[in-house]
N, C-alpha and C. Protein backbone atom coordinates (compact mmCIF):
# COMPACT_ATOMS: atom_id res chain seq x y z
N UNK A 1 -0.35 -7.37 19.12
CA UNK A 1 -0.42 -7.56 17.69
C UNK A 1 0.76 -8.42 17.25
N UNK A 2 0.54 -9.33 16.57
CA UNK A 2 1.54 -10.37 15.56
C UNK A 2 1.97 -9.80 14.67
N UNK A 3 2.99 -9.94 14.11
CA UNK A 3 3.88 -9.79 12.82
C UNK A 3 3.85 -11.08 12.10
N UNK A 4 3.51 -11.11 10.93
CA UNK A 4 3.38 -12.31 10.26
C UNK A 4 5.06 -12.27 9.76
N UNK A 5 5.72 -14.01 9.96
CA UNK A 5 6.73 -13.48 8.86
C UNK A 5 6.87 -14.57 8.16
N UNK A 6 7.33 -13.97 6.96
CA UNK A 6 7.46 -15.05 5.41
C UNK A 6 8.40 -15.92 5.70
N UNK A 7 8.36 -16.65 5.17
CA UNK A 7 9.67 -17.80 4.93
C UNK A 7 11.22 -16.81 4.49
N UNK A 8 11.22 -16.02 3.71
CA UNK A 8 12.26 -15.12 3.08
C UNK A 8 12.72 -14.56 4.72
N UNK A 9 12.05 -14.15 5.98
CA UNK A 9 12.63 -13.67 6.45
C UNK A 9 11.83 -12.41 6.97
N UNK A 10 11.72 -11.96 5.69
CA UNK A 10 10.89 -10.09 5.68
C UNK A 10 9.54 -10.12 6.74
N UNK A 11 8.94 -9.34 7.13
CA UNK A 11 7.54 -9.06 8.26
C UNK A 11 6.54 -8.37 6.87
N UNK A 12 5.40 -8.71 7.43
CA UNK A 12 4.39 -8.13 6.73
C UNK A 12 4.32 -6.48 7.50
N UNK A 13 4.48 -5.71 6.11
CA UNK A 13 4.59 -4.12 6.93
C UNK A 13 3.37 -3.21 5.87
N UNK A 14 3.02 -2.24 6.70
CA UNK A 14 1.71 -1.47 6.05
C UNK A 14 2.52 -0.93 5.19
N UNK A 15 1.84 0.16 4.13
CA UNK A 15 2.67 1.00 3.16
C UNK A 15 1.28 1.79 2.92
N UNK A 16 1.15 3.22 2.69
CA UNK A 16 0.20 3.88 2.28
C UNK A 16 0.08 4.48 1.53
N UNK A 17 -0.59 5.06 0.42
CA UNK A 17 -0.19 5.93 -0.83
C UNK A 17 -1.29 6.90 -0.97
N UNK A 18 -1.51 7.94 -1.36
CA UNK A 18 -2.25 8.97 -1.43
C UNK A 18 -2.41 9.35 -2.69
N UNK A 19 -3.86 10.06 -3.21
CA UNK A 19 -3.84 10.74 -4.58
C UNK A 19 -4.77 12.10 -3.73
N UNK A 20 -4.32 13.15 -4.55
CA UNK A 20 -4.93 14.58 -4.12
C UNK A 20 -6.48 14.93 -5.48
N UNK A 21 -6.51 13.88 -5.88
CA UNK A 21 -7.69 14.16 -6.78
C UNK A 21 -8.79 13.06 -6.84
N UNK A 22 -8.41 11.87 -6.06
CA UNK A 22 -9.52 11.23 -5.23
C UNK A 22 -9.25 10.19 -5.97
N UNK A 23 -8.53 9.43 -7.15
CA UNK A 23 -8.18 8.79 -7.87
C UNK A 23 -7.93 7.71 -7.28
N UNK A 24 -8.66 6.23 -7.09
CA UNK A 24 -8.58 5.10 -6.53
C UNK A 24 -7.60 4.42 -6.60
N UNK A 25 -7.18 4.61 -8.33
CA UNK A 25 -6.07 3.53 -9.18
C UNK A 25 -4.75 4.34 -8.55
N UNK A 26 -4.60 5.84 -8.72
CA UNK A 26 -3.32 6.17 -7.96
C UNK A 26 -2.93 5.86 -6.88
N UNK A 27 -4.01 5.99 -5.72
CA UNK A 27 -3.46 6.19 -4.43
C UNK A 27 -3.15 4.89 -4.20
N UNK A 28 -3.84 3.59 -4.63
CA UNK A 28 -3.22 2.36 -4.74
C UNK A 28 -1.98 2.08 -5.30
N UNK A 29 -1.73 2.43 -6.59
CA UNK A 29 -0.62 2.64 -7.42
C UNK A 29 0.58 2.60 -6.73
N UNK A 30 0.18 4.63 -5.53
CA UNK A 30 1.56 5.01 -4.72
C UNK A 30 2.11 3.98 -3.60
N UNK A 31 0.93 3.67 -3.14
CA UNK A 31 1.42 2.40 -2.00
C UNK A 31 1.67 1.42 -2.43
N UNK A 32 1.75 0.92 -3.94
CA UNK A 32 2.49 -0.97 -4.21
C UNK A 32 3.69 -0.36 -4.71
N UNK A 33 3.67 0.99 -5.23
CA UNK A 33 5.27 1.47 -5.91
C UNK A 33 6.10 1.27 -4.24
N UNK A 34 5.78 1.76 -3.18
CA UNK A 34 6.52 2.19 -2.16
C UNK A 34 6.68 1.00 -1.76
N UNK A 35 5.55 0.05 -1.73
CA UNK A 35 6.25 -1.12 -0.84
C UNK A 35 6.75 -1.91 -1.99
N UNK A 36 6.75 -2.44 -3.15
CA UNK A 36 8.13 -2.51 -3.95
C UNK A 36 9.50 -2.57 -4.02
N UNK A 37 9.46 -1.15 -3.09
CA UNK A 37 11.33 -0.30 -4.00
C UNK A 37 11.45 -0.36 -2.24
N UNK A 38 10.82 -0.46 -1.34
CA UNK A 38 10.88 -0.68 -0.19
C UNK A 38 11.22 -2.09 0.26
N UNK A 39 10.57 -3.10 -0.48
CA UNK A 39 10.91 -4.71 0.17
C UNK A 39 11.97 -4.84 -0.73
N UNK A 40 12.44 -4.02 -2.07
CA UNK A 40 13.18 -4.19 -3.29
C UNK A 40 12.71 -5.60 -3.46
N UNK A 41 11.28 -5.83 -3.68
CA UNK A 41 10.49 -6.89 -4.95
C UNK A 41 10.17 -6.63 -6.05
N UNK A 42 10.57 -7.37 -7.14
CA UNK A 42 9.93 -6.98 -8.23
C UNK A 42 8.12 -7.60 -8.09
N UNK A 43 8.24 -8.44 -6.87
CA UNK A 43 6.63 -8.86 -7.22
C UNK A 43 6.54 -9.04 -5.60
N UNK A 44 5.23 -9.15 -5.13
CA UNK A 44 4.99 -8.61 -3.93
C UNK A 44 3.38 -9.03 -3.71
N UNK A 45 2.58 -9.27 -2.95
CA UNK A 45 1.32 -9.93 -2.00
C UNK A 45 0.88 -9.07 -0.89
N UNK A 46 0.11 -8.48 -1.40
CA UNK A 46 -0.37 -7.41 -0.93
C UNK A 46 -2.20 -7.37 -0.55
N UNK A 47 -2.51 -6.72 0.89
CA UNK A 47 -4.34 -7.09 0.67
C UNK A 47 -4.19 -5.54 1.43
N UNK A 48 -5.30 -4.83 0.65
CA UNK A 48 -5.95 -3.56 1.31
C UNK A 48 -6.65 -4.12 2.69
N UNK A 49 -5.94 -2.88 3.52
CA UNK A 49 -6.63 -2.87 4.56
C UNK A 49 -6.94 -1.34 5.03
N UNK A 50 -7.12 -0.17 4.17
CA UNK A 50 -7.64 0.86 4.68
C UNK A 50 -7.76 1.71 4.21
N UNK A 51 -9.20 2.21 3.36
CA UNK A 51 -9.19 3.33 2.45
C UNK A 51 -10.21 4.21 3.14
N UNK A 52 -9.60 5.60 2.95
CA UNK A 52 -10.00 6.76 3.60
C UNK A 52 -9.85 8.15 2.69
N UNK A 53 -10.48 8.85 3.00
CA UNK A 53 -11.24 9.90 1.93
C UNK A 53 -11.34 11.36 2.84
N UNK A 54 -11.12 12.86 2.13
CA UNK A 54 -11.68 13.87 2.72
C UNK A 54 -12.21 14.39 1.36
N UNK A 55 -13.09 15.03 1.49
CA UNK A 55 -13.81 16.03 0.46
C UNK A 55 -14.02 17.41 0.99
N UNK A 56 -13.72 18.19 -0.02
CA UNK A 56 -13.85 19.35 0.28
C UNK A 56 -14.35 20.17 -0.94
N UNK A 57 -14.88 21.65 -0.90
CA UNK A 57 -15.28 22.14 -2.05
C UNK A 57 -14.49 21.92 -3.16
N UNK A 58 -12.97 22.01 -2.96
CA UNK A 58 -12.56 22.30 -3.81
C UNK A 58 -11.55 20.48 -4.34
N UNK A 59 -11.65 19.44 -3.49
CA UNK A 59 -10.96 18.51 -4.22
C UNK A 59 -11.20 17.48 -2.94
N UNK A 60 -11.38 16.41 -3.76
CA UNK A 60 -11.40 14.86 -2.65
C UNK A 60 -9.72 14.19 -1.90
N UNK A 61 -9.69 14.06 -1.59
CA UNK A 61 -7.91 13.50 -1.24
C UNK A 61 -8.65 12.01 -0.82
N UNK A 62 -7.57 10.99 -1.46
CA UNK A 62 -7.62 9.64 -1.17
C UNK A 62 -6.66 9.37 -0.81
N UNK A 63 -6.84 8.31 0.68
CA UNK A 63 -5.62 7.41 1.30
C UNK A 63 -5.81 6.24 0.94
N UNK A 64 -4.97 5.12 0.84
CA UNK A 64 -4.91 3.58 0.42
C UNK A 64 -4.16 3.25 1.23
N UNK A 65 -4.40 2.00 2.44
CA UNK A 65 -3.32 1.61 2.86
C UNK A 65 -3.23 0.19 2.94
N UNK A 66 -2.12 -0.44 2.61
CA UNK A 66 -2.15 -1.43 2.25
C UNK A 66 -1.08 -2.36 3.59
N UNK A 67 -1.69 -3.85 3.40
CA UNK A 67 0.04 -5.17 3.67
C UNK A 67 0.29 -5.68 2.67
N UNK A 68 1.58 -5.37 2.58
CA UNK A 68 2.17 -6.11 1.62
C UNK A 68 3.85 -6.66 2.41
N UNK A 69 4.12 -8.33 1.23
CA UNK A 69 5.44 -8.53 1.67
C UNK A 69 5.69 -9.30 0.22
N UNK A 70 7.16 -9.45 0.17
CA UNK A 70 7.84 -9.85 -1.13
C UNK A 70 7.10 -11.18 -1.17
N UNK A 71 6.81 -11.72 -2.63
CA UNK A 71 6.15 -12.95 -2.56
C UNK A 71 7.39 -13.46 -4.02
N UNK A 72 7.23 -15.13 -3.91
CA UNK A 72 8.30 -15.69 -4.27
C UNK A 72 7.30 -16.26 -5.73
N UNK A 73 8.74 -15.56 -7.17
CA UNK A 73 7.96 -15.55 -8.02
C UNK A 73 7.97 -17.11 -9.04
């Protein structure tokens, strides 16, 4: 597997975010907040690459996982 890397330097790295109520916009949300305060970008280039789901009687759980790397604003 390749590591893409930006001109800045940084590697394209996964980041994943979760919501416990199946919520699409959160669990996306948690993974661009993390890779954010993680690349410390205020702006950032990011493509989903992996959404995953459990259901159960009592509540859905959503995973989002994303690449993202600092993009030049």
């Amino acid at each position: 597997m390749h590591k893409l890397i930006p001109a800045n330097g940084r590697s394209v790295e996964d980041f994943t975010g979760q919501s416990v109520s199946g919520d699409f916009g959160e669990a996306l949300g948690a993974a661009t907040t993390k890779a954010r305060l993680t690349l410390g970008a205020e702006s950032i280039d990011w493509r989903l690459v992996h959404l995953s789901g459990t259901t159960t009687a009592a509540r859905t759980t959503l995973t989002a996982t994303i690449k993202a790397k600092s993009s030049a604003d």
